[in-house]
C-alpha atoms as a PDB file:
ATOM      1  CA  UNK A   1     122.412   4.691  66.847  1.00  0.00           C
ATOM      2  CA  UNK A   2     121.271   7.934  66.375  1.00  0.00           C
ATOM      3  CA  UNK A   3     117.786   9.011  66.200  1.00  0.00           C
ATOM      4  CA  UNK A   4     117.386  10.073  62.150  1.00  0.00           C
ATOM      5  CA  UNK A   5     119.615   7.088  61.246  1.00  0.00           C
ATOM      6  CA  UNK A   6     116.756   5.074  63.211  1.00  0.00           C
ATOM      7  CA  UNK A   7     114.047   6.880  61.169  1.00  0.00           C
ATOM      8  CA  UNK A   8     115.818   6.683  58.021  1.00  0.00           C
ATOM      9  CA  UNK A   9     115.849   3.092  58.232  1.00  0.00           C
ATOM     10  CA  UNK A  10     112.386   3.261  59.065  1.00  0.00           C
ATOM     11  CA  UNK A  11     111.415   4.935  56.131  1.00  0.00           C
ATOM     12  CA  UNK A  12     113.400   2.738  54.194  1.00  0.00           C
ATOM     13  CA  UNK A  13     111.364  -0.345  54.587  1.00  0.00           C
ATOM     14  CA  UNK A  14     107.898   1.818  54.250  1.00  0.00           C
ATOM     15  CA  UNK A  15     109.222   2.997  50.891  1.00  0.00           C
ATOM     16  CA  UNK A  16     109.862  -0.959  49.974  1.00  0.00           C
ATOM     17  CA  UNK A  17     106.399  -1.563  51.296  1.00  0.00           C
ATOM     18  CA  UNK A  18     104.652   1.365  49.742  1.00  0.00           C
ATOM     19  CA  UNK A  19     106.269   0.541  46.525  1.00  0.00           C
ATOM     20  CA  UNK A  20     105.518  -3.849  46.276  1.00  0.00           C
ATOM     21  CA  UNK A  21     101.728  -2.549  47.575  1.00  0.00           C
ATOM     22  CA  UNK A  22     101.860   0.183  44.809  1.00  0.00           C
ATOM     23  CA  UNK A  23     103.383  -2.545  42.010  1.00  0.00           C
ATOM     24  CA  UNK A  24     100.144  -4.788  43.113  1.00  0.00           C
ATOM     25  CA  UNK A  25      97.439  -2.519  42.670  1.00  0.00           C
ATOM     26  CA  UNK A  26      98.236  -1.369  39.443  1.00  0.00           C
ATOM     27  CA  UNK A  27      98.756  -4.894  37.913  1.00  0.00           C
ATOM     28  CA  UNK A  28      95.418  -5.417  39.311  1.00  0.00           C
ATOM     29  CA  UNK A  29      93.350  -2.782  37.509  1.00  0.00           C
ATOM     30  CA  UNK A  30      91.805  -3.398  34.065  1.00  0.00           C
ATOM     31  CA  UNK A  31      92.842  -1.495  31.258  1.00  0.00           C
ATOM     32  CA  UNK A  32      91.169   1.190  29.791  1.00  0.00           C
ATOM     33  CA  UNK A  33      89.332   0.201  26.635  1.00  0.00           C
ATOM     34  CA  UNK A  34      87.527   3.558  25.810  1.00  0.00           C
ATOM     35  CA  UNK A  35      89.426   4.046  22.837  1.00  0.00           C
ATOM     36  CA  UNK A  36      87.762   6.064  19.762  1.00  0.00           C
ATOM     37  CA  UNK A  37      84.326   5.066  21.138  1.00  0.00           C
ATOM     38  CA  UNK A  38      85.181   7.853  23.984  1.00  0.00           C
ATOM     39  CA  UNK A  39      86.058  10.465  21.622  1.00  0.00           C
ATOM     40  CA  UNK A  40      82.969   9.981  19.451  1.00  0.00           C
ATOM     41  CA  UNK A  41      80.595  10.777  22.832  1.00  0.00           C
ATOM     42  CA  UNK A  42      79.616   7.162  22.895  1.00  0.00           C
ATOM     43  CA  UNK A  43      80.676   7.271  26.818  1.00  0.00           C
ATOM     44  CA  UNK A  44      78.449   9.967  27.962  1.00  0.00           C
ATOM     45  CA  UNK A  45      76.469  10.315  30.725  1.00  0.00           C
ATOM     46  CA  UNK A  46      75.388   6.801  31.781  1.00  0.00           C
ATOM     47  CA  UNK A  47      74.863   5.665  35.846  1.00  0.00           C
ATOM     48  CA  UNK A  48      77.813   3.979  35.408  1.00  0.00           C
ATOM     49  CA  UNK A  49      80.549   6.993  34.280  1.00  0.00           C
ATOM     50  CA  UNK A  50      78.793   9.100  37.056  1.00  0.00           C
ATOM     51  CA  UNK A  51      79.340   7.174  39.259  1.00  0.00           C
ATOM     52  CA  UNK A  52      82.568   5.642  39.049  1.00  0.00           C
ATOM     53  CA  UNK A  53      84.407   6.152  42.113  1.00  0.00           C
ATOM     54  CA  UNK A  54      82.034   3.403  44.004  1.00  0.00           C
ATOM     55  CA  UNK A  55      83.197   0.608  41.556  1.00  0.00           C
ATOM     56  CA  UNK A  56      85.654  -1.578  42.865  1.00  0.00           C
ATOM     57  CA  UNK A  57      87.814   0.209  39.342  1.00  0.00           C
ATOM     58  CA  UNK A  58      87.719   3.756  40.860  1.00  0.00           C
ATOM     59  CA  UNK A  59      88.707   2.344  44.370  1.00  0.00           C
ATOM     60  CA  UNK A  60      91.722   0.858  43.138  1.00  0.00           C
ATOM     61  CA  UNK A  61      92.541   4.303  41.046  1.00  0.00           C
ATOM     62  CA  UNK A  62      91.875   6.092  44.285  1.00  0.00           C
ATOM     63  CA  UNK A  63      94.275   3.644  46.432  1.00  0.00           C
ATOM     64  CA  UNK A  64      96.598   4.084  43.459  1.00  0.00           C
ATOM     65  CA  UNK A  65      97.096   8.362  43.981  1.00  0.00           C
ATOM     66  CA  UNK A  66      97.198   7.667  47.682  1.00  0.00           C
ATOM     67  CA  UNK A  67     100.215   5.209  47.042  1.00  0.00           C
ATOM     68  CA  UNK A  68     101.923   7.233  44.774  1.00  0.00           C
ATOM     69  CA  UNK A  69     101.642  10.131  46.694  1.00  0.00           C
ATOM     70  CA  UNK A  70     102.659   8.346  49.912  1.00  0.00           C
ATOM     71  CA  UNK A  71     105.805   7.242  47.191  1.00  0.00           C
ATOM     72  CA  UNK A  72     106.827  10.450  46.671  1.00  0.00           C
ATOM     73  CA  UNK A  73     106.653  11.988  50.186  1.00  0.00           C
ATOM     74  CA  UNK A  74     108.692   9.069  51.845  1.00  0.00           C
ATOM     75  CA  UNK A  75     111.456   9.246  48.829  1.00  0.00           C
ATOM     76  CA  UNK A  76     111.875  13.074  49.353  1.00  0.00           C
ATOM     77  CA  UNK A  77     111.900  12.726  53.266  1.00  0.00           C
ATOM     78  CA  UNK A  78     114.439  10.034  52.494  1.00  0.00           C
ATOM     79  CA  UNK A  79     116.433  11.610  50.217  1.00  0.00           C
ATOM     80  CA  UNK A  80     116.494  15.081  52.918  1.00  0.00           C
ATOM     81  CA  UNK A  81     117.293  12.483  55.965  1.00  0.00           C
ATOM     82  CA  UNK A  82     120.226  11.142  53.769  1.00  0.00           C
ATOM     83  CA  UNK A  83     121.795  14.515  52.508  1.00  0.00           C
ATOM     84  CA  UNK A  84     121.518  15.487  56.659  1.00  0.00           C
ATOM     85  CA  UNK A  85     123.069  12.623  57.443  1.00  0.00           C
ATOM     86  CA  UNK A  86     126.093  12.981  55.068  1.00  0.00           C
ATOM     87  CA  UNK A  87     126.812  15.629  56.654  1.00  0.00           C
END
């Protein structure tokens, strides 16, 4: 077996793991309910919306870029691994 075929399978089952982790942390955020109140300035500048990134809501946004960025590079590597190996 030869080395990148190794590593492409690899990748393959760190791109199914990303992606079930990825599907689980979205379904487990809330839902945004700012709706016109946000537009209106009703959201301003309370403790709360300065400070969301230490709420368990922005943690889950922040794991949700890092898994969607980790998505993206393992599907491209994938995708360069496979066209090499076609060859």
């Amino acid at each position: 077996m030869s080395t990148l075929l190794l590593i492409y399978k690899i990748l393959k089952v760190l791109l199914i793991l990303v992606s079930v982790a990825l599907v689980v942390i979205v379904l487990m955020q809330e839902g945004k309910s700012g709706g016109l109140s946000a537009v209106a300035g009703a959201a301003g500048e309370s403790y709360v919306s300065k400070n969301q990134s230490r709420t368990p809501e922005g943690r889950k946004r922040a794991i949700t870029r890092i898994l969607g960025a980790a998505f993206i590079v393992v599907a491209l590597t994938m995708n360069i691994l496979a066209k090499i190996l076609a060859n």
